[in-house]
PDB file of N, CA and C in Angstrom:
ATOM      1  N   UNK A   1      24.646  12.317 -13.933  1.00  0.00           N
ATOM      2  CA  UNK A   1      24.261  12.126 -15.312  1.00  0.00           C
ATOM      3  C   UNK A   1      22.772  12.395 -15.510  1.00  0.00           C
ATOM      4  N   UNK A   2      22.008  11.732 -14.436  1.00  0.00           N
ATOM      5  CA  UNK A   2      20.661  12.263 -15.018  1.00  0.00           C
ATOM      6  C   UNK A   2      20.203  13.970 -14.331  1.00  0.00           C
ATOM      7  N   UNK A   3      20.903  14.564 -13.435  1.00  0.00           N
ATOM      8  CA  UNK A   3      20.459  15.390 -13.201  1.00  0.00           C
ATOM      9  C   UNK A   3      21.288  16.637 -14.786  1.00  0.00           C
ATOM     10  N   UNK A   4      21.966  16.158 -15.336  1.00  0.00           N
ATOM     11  CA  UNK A   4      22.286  16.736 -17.025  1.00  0.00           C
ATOM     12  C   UNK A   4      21.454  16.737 -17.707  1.00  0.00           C
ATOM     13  N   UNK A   5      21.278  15.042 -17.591  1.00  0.00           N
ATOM     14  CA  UNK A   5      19.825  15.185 -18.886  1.00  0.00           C
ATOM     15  C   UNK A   5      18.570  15.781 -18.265  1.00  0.00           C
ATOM     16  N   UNK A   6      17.982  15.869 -16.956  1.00  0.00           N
ATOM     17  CA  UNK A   6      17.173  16.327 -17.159  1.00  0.00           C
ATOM     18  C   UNK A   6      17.238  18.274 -16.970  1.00  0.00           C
ATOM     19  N   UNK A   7      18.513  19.002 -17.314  1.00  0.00           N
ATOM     20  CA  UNK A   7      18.325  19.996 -17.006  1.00  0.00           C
ATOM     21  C   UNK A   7      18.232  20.322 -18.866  1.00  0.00           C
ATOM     22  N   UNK A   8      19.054  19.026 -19.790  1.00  0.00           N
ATOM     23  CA  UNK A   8      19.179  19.577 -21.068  1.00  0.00           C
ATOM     24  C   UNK A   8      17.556  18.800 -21.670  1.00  0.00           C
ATOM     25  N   UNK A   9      16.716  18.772 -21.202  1.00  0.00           N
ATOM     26  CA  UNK A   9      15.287  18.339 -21.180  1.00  0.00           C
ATOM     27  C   UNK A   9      14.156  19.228 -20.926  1.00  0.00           C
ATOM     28  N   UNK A  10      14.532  19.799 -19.584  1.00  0.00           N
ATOM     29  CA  UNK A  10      14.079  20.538 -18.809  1.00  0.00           C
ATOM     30  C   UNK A  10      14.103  21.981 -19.497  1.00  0.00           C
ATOM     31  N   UNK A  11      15.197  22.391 -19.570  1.00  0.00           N
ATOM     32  CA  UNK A  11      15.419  23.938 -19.795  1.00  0.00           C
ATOM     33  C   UNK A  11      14.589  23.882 -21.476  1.00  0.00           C
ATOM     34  N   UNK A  12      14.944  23.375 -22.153  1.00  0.00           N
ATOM     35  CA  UNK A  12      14.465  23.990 -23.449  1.00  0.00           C
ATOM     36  C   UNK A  12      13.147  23.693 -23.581  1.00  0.00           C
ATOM     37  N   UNK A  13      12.157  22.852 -22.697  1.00  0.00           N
ATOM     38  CA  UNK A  13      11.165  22.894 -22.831  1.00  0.00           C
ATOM     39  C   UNK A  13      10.288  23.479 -22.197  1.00  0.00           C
ATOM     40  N   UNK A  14      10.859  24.532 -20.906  1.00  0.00           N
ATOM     41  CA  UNK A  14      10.398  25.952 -20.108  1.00  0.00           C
ATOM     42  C   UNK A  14      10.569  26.367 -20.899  1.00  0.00           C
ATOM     43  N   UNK A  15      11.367  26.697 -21.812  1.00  0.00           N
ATOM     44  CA  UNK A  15      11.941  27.923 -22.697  1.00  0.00           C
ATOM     45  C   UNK A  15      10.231  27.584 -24.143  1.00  0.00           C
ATOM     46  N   UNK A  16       9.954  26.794 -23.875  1.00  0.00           N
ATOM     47  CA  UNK A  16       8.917  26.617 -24.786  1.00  0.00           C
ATOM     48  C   UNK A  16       7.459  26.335 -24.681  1.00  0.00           C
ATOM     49  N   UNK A  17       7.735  26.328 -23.265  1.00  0.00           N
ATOM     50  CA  UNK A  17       5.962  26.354 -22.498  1.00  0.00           C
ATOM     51  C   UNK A  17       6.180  28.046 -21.729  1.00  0.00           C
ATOM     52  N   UNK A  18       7.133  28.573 -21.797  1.00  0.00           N
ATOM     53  CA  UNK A  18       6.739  30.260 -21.836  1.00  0.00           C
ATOM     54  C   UNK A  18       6.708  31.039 -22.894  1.00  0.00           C
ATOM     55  N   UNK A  19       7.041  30.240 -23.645  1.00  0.00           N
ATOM     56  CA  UNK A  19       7.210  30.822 -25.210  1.00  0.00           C
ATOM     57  C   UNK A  19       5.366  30.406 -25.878  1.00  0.00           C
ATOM     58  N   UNK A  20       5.113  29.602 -25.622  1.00  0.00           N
ATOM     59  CA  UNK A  20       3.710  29.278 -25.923  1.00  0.00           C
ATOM     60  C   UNK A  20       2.598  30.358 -24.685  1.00  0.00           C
ATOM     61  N   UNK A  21       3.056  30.315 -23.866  1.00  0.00           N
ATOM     62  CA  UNK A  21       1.943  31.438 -22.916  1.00  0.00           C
ATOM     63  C   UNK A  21       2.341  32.594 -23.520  1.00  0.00           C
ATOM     64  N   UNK A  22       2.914  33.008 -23.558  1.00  0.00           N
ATOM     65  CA  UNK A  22       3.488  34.764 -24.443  1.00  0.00           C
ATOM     66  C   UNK A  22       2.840  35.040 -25.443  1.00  0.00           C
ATOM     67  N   UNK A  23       2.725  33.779 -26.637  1.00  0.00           N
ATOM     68  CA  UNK A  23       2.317  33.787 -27.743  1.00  0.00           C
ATOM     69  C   UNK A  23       0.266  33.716 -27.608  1.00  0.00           C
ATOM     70  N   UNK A  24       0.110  33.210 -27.018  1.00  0.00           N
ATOM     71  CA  UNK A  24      -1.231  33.039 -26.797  1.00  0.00           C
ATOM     72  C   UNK A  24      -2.178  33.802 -25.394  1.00  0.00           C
ATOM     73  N   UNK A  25      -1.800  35.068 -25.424  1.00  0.00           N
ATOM     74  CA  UNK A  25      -2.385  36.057 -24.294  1.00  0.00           C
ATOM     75  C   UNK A  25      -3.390  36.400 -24.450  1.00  0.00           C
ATOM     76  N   UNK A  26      -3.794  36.282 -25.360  1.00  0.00           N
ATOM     77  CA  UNK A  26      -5.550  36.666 -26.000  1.00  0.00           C
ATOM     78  C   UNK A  26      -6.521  35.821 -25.282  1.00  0.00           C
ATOM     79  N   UNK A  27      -7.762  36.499 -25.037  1.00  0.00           N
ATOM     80  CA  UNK A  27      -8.968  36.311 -24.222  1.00  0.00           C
ATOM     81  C   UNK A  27      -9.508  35.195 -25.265  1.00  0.00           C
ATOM     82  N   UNK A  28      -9.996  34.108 -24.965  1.00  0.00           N
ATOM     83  CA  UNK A  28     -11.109  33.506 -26.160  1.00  0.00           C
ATOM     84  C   UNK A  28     -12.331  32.862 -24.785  1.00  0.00           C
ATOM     85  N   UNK A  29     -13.392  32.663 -25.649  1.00  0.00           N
ATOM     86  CA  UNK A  29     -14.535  32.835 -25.033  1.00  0.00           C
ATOM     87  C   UNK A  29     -15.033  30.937 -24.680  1.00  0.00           C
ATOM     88  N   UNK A  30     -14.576  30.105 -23.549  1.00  0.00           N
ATOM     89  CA  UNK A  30     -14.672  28.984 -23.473  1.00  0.00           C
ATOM     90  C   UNK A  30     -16.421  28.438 -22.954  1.00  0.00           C
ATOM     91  N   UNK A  31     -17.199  27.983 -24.097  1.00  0.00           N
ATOM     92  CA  UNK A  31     -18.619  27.945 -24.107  1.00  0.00           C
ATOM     93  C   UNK A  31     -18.668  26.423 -23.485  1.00  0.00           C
ATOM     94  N   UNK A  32     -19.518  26.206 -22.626  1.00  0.00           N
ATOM     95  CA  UNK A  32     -19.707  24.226 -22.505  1.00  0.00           C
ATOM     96  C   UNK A  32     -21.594  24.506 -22.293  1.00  0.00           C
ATOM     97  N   UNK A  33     -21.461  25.445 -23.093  1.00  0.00           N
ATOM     98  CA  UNK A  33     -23.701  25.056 -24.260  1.00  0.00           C
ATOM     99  C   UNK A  33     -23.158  25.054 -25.393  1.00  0.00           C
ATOM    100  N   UNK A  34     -23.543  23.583 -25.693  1.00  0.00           N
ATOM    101  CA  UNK A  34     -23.250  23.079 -27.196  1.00  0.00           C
ATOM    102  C   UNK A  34     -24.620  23.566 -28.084  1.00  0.00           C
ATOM    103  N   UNK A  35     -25.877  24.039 -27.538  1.00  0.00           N
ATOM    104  CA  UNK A  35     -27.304  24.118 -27.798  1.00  0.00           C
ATOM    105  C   UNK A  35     -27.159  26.093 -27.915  1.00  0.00           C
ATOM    106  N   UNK A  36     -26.659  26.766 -27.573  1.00  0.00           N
ATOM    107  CA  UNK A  36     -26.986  27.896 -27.800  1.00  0.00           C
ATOM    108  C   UNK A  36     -25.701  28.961 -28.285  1.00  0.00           C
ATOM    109  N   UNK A  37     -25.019  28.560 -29.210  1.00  0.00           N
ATOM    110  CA  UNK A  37     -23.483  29.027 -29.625  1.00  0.00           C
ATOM    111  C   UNK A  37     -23.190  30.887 -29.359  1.00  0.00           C
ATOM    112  N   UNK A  38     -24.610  31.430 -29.537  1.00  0.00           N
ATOM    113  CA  UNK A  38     -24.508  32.904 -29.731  1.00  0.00           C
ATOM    114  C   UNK A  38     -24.416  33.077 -28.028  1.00  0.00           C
ATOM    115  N   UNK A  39     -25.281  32.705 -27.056  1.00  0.00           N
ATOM    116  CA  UNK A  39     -25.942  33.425 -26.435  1.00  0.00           C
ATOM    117  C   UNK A  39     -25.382  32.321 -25.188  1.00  0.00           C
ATOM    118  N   UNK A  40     -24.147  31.643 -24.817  1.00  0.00           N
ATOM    119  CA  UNK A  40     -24.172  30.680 -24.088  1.00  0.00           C
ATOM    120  C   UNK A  40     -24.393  31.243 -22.645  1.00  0.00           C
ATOM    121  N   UNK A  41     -24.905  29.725 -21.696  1.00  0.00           N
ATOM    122  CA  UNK A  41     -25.539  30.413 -20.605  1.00  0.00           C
ATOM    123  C   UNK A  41     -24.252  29.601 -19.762  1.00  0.00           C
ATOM    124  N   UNK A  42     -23.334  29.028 -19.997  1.00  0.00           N
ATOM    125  CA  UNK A  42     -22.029  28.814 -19.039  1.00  0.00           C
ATOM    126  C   UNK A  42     -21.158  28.986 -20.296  1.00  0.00           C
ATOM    127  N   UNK A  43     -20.654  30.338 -19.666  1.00  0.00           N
ATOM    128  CA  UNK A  43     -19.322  30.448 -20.617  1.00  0.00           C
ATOM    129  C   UNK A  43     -18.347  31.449 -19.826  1.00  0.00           C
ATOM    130  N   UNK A  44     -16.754  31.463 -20.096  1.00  0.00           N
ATOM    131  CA  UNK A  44     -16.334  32.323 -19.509  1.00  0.00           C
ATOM    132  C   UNK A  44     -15.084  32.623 -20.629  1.00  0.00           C
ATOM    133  N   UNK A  45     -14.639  33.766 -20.580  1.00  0.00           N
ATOM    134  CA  UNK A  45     -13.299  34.281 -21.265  1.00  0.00           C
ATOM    135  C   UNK A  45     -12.045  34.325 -20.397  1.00  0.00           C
ATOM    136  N   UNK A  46     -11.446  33.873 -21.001  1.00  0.00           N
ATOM    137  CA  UNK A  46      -9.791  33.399 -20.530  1.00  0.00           C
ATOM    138  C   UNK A  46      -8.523  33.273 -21.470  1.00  0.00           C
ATOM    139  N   UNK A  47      -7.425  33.665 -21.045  1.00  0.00           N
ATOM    140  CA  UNK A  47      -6.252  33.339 -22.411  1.00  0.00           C
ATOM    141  C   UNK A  47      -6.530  32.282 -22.972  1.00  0.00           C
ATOM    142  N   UNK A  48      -5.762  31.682 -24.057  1.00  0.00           N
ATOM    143  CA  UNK A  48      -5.771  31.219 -24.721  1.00  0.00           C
ATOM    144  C   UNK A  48      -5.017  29.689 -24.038  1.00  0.00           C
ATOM    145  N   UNK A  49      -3.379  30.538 -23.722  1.00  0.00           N
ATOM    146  CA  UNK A  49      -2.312  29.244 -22.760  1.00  0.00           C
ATOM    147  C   UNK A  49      -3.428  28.946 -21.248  1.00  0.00           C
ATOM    148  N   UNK A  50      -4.395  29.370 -20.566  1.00  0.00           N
ATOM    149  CA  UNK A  50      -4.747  28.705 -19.656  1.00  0.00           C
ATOM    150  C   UNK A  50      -5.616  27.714 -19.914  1.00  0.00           C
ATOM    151  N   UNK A  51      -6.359  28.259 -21.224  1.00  0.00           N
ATOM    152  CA  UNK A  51      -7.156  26.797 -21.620  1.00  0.00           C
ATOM    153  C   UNK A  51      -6.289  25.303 -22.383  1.00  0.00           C
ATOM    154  N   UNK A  52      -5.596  25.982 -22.965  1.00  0.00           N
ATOM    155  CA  UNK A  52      -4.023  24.748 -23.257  1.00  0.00           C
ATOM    156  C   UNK A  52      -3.507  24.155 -21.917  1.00  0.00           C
ATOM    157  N   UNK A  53      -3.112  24.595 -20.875  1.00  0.00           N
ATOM    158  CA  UNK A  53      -2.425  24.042 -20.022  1.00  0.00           C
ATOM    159  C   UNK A  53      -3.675  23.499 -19.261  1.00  0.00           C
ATOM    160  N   UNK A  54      -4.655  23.913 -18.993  1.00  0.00           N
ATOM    161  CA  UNK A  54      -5.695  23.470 -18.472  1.00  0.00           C
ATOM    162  C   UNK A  54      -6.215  21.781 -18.613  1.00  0.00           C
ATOM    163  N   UNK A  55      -6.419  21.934 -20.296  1.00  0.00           N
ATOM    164  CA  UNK A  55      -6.383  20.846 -20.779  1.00  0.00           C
ATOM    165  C   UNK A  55      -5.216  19.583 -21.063  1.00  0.00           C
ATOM    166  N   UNK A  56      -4.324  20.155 -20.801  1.00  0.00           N
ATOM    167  CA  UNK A  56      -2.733  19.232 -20.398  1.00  0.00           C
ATOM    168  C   UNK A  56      -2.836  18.293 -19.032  1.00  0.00           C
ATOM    169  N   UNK A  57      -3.131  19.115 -18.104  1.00  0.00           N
ATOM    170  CA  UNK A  57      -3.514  18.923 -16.704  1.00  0.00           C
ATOM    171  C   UNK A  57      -4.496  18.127 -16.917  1.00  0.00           C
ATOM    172  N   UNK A  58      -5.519  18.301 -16.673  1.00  0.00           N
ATOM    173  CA  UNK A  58      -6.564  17.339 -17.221  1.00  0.00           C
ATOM    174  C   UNK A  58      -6.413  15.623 -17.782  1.00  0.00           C
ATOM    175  N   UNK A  59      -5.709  16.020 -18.574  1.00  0.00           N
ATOM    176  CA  UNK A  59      -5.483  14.909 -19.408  1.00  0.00           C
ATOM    177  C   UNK A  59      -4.591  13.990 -18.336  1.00  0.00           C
ATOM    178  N   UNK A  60      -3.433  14.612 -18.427  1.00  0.00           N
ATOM    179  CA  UNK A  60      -1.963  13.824 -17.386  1.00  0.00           C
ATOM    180  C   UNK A  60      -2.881  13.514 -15.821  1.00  0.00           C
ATOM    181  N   UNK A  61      -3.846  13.930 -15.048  1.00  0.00           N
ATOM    182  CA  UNK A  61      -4.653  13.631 -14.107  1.00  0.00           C
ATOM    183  C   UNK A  61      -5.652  12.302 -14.472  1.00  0.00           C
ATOM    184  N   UNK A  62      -5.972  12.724 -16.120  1.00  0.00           N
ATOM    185  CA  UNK A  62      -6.891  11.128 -16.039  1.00  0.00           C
ATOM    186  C   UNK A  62      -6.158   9.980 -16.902  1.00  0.00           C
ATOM    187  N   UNK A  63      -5.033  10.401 -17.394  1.00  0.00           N
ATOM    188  CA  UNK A  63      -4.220   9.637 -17.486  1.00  0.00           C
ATOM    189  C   UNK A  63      -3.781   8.347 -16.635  1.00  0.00           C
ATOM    190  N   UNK A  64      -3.740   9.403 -15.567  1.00  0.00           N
ATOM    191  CA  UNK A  64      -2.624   8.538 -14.510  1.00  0.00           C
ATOM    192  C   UNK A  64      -3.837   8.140 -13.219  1.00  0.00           C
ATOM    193  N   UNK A  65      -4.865   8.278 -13.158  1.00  0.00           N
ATOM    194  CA  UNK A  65      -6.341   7.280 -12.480  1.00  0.00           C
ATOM    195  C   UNK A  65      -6.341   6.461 -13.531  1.00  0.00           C
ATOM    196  N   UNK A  66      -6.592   6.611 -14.826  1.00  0.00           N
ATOM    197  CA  UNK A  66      -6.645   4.910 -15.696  1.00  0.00           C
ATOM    198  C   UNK A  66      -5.507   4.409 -15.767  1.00  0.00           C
ATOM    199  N   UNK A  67      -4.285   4.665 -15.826  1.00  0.00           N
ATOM    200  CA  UNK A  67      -3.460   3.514 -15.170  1.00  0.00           C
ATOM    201  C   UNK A  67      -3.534   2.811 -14.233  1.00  0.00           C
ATOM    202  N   UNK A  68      -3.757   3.743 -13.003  1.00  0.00           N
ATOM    203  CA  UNK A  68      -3.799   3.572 -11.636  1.00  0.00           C
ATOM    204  C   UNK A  68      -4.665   2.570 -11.613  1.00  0.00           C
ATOM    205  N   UNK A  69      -6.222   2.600 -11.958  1.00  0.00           N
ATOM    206  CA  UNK A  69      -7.252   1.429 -11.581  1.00  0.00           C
ATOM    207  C   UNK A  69      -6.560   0.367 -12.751  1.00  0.00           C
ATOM    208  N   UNK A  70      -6.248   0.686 -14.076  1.00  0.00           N
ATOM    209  CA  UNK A  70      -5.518  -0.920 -14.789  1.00  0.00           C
ATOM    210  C   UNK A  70      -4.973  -1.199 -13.867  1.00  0.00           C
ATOM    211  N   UNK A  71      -3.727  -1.003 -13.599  1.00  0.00           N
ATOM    212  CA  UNK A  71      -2.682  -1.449 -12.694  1.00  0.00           C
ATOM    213  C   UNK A  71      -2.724  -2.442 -11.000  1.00  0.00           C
ATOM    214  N   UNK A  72      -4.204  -1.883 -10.748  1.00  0.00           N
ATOM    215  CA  UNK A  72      -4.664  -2.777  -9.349  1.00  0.00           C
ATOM    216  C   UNK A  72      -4.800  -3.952  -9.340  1.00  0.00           C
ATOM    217  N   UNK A  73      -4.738  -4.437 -10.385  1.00  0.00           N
ATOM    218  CA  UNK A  73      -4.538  -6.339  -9.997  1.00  0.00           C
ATOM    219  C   UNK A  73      -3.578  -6.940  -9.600  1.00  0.00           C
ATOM    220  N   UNK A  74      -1.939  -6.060 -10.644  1.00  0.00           N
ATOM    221  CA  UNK A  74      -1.080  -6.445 -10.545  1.00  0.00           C
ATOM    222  C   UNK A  74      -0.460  -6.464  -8.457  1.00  0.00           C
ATOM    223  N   UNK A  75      -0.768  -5.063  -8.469  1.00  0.00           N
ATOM    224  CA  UNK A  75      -0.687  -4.549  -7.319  1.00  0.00           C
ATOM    225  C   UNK A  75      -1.199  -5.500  -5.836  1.00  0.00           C
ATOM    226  N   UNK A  76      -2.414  -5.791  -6.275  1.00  0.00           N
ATOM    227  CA  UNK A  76      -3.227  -7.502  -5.434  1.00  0.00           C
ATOM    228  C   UNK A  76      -2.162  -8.330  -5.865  1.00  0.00           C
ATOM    229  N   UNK A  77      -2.051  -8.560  -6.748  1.00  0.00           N
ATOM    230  CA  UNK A  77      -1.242 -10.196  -6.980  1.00  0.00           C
ATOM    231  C   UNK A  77       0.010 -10.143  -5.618  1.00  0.00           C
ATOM    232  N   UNK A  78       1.117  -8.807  -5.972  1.00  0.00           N
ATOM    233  CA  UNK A  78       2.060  -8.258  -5.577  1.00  0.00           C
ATOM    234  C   UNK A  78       1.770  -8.677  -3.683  1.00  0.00           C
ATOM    235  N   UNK A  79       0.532  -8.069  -3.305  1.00  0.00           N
ATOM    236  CA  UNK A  79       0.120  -7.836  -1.740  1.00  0.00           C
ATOM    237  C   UNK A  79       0.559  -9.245  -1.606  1.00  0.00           C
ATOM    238  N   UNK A  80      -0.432 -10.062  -2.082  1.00  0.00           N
ATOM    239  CA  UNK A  80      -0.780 -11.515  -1.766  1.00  0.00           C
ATOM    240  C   UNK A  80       0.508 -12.242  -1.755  1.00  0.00           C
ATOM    241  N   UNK A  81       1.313 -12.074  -2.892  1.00  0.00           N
ATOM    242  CA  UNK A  81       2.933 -12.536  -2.833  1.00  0.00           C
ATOM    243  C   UNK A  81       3.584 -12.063  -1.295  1.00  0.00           C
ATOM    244  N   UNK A  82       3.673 -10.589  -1.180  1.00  0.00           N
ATOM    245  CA  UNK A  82       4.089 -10.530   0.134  1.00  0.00           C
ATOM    246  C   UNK A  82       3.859 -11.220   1.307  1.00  0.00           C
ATOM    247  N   UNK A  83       2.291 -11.554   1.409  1.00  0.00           N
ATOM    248  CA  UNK A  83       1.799 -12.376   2.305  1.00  0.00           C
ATOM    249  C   UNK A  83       1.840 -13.535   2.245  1.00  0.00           C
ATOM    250  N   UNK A  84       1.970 -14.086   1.378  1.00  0.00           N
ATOM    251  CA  UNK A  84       2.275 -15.713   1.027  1.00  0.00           C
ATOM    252  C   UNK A  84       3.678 -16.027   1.259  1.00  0.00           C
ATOM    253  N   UNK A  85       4.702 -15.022   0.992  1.00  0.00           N
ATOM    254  CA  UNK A  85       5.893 -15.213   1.430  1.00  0.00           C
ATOM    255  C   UNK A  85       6.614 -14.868   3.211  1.00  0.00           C
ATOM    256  N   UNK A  86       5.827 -14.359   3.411  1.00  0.00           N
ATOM    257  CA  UNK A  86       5.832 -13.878   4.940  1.00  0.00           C
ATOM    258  C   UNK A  86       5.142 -15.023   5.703  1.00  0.00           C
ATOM    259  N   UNK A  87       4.089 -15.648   5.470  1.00  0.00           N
ATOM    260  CA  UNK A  87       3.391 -16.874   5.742  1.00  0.00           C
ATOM    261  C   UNK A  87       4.068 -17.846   5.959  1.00  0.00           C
ATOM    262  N   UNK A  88       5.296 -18.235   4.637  1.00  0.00           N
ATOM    263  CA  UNK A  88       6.295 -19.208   4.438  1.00  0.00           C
ATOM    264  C   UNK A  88       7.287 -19.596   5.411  1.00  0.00           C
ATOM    265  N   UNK A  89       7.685 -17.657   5.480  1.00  0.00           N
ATOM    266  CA  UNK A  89       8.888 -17.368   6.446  1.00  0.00           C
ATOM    267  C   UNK A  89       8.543 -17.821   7.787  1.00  0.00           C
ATOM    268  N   UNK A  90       7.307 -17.380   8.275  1.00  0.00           N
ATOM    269  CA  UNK A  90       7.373 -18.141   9.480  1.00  0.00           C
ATOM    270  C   UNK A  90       7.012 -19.125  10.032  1.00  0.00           C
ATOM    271  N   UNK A  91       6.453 -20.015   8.933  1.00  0.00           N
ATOM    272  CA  UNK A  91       6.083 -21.005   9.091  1.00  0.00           C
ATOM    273  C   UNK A  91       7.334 -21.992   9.195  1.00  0.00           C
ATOM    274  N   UNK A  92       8.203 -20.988   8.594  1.00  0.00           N
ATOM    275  CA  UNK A  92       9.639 -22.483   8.286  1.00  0.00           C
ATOM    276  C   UNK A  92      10.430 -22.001   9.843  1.00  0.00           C
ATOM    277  N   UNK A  93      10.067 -20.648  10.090  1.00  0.00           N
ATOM    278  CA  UNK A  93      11.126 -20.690  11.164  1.00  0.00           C
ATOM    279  C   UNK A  93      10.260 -20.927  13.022  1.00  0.00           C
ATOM    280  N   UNK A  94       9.087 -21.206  12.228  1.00  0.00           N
ATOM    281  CA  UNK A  94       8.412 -21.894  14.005  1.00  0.00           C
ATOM    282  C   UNK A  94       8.930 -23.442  13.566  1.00  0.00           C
ATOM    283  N   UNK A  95       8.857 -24.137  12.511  1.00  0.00           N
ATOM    284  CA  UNK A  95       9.439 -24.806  12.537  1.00  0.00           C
ATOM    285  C   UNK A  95      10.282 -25.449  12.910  1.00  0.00           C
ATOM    286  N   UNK A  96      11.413 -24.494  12.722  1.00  0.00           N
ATOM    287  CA  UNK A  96      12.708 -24.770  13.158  1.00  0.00           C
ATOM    288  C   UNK A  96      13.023 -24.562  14.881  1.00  0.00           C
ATOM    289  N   UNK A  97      11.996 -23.810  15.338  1.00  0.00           N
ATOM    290  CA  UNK A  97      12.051 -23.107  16.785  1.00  0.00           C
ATOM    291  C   UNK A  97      12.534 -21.861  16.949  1.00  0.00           C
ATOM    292  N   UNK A  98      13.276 -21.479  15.539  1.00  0.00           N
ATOM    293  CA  UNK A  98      13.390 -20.183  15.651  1.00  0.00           C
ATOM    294  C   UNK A  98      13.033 -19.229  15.898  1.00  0.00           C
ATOM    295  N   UNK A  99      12.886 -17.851  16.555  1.00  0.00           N
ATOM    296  CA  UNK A  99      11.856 -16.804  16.415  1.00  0.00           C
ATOM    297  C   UNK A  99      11.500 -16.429  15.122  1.00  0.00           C
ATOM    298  N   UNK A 100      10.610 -15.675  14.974  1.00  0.00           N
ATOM    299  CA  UNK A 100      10.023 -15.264  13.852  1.00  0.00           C
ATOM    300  C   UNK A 100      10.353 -14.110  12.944  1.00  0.00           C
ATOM    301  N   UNK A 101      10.914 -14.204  11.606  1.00  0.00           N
ATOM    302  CA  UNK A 101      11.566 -12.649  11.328  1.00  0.00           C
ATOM    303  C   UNK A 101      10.731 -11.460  11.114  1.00  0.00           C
ATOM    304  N   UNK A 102      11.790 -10.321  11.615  1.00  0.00           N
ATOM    305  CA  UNK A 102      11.028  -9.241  11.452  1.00  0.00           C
ATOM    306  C   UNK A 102      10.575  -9.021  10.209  1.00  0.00           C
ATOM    307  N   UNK A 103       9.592  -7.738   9.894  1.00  0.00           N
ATOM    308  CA  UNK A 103       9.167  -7.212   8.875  1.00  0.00           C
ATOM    309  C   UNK A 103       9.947  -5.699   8.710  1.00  0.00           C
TER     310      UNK A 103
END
């Protein structure tokens, strides 16, 4: 079932990220001197879809580092649970004289 949905997901939206590179083959001139618009001294020309997908990438990359660092506490809490519960475990089973369970 999900390998359906993701082919009826999948396919029409290749069919529309090649349909967007096709459409946008033209050179445009990507400037980063905000100070000299005519005459920039870092600039380069490139299609149009590589600066789109470029900037897709980009985004979904710093996207997913600011989750990533939000997400690290939970992730500590999570460790510490493991270890607090592993702590438990063998504490109850020296207890008992049991050996100690694996991990």
């Amino acid at each position: 079932m999900a390998r359906v949905l993701s082919i009826l997901i999948g396919l029409p939206l290749a069919v529309l990220v090649i349909a967007l590179a096709v459409a946008n083959r033209r050179d445009v001139l990507v400037s980063l001197d905000p100070f000299s618009p005519n005459a920039p001294v870092l600039a380069a020309s490139m299609p149009l879809y590589v600066v789109i997908f470029g900037a897709l990438i980009v985004g979904v990359i710093l996207g997913g580092a600011v989750t990533w660092v939000r997400q690290g506490r939970f992730r500590r809490e999570a460790r510490y649970a493991r270890r607090a519960q592993k702590a438990a475990a063998n504490a109850a089973s020296s207890s008992l004289g049991l050996p100690a369970p694996r991990a």
